[in-house]
C-alpha atoms as a PDB file:
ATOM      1  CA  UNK A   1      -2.974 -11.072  13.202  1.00  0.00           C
ATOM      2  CA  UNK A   2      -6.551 -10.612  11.706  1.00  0.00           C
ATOM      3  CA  UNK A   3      -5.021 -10.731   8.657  1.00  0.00           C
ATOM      4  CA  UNK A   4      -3.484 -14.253   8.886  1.00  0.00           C
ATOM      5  CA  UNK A   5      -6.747 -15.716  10.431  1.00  0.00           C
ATOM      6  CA  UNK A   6      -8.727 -14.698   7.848  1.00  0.00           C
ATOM      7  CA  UNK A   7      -6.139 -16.548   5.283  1.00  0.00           C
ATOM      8  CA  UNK A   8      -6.609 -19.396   7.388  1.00  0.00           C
ATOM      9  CA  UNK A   9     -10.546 -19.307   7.122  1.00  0.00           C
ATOM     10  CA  UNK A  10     -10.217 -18.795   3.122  1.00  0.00           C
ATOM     11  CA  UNK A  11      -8.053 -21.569   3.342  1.00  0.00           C
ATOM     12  CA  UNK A  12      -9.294 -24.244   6.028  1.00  0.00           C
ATOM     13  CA  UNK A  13     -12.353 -23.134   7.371  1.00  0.00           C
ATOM     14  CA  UNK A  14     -15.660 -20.993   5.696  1.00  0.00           C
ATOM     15  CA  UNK A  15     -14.341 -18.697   2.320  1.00  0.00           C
ATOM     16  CA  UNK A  16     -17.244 -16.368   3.272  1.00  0.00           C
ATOM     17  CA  UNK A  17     -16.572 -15.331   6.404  1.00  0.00           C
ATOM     18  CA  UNK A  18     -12.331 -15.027   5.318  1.00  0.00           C
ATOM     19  CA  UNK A  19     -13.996 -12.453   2.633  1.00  0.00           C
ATOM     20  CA  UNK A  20     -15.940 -10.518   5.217  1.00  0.00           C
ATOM     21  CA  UNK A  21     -13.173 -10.260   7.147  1.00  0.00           C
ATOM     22  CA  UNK A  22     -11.142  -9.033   4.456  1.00  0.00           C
ATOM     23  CA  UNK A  23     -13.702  -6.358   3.380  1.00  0.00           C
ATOM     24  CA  UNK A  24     -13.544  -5.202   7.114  1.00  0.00           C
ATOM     25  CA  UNK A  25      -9.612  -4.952   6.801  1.00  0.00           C
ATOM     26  CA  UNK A  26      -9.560  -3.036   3.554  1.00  0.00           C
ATOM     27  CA  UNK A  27     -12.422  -0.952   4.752  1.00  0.00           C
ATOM     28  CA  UNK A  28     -10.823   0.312   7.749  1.00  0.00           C
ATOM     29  CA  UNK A  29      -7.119   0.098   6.088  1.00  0.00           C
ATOM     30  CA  UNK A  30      -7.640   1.224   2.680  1.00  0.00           C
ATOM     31  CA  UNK A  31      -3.821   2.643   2.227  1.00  0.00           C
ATOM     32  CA  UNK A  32      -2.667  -1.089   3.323  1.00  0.00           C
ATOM     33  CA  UNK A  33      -2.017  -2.246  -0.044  1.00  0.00           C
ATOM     34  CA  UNK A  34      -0.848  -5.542   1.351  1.00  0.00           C
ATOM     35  CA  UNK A  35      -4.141  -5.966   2.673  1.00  0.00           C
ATOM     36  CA  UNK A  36      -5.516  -5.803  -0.824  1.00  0.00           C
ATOM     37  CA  UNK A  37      -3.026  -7.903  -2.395  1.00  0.00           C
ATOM     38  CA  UNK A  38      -3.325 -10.997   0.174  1.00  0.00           C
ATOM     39  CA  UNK A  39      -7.701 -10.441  -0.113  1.00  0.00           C
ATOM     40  CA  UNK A  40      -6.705 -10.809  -4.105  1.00  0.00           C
ATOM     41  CA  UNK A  41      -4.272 -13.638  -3.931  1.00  0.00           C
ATOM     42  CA  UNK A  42      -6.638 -15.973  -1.815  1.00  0.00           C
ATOM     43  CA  UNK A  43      -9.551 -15.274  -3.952  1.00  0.00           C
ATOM     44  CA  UNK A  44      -7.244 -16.095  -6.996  1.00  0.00           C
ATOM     45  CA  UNK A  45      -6.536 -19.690  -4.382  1.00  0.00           C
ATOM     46  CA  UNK A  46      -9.922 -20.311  -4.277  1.00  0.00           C
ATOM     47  CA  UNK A  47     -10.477 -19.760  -7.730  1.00  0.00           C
ATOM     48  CA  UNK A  48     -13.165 -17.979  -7.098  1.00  0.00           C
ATOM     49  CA  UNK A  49     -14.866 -15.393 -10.107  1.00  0.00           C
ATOM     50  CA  UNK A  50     -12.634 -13.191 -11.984  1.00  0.00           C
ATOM     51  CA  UNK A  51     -15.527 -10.638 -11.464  1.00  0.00           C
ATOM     52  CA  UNK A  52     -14.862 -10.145  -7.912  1.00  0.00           C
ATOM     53  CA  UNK A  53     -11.238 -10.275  -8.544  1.00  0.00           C
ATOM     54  CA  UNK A  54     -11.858  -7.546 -10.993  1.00  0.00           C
ATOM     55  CA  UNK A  55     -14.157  -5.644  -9.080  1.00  0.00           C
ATOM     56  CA  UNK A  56     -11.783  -5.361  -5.654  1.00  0.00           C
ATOM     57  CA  UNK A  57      -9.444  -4.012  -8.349  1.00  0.00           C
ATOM     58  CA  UNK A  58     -11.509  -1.669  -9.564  1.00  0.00           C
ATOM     59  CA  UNK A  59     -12.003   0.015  -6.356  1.00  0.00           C
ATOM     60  CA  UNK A  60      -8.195   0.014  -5.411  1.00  0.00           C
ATOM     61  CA  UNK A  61      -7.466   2.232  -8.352  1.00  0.00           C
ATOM     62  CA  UNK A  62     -10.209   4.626  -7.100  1.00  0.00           C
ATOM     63  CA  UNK A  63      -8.537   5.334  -4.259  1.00  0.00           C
ATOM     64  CA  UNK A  64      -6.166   7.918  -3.509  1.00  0.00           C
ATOM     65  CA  UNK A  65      -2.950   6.854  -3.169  1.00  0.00           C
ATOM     66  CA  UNK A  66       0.642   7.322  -3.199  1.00  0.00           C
ATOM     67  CA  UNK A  67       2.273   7.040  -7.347  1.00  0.00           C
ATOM     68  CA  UNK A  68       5.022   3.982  -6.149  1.00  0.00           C
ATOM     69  CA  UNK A  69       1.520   2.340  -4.841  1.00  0.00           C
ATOM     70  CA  UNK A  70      -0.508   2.773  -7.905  1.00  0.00           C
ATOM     71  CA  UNK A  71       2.338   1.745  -9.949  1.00  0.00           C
ATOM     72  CA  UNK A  72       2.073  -1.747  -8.247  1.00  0.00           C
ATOM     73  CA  UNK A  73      -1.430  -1.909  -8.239  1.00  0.00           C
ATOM     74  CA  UNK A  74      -1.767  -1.338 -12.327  1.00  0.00           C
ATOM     75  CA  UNK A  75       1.030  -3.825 -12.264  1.00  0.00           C
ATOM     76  CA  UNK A  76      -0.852  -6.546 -10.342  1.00  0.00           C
ATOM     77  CA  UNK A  77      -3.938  -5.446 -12.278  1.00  0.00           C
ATOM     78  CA  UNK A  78      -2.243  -5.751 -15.617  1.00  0.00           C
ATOM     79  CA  UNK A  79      -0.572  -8.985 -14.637  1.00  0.00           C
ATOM     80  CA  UNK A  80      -3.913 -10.758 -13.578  1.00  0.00           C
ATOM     81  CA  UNK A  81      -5.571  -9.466 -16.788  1.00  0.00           C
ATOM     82  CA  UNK A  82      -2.739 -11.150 -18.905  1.00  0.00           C
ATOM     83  CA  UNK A  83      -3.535 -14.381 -16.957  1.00  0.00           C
ATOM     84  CA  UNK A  84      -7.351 -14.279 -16.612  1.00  0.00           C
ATOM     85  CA  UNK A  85      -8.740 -11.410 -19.047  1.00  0.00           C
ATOM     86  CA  UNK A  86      -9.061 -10.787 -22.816  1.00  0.00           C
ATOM     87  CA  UNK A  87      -7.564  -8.412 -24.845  1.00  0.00           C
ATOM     88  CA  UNK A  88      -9.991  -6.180 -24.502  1.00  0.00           C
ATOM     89  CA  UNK A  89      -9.596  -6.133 -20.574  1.00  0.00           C
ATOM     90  CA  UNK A  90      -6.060  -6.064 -20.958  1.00  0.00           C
ATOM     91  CA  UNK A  91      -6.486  -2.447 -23.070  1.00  0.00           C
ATOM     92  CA  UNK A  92      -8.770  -1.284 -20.770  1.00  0.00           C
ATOM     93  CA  UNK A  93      -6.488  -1.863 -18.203  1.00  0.00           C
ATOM     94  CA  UNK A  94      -3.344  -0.214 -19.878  1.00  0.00           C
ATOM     95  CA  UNK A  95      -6.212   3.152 -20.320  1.00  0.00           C
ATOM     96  CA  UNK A  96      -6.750   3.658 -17.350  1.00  0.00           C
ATOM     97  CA  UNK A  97      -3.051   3.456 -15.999  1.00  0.00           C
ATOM     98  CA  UNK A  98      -2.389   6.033 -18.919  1.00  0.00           C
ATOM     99  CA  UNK A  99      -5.384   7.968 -17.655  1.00  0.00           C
ATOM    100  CA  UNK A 100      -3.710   7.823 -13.736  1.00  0.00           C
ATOM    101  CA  UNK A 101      -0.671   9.356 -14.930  1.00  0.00           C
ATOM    102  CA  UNK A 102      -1.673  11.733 -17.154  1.00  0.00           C
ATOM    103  CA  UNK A 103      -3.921  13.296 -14.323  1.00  0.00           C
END
């Protein structure tokens, strides 16, 4: 329920407080990827920087989770890069997936 309220304040209301209450989600549900994904697809809506996009993906491959998760995360990850990145993002990207598997 949270969850769809603060997609409604990203959407209709104030984008700040919709990202504070997405940072309190994620914070207290880290393993909920579809947390992550919906915080990710509304800042993508609001076309907000590809920094923060970028950053919030950053820390979801720091965490520890399960190999079918990670697998979709890179994939999202890899997928936005194609969209938004460079090349150079792109192969940084594809590194560190390599890097997660080989470990």
């Amino acid at each position: 329920i949270i969850s769809k309220f603060a997609q409604l304040e990203f959407k209709h209301g104030e984008a700040e407080r919709g990202r504070t209450m997405f940072e309190s989600l994620v914070t207290n549900y880290p393993k909920r990827i579809d947390l992550w994904c919906i915080y990710i697809d509304m800042l993508l809506l609001r076309n907000d920087n590809t920094d923060d996009v970028r950053s919030i993906f950053e820390r979801l491959i720091h965490l520890k989770l399960s190999s079918k998760k990670m697998k979709h995360v890179f994939t999202r990850y890899l997928d936005f890069e194609g969209k938004h990145g460079e090349a150079s993002n792109i192969a940084a990207v594809k590194r560190k997936a390599r890097s997660y598997s080989e470990a």
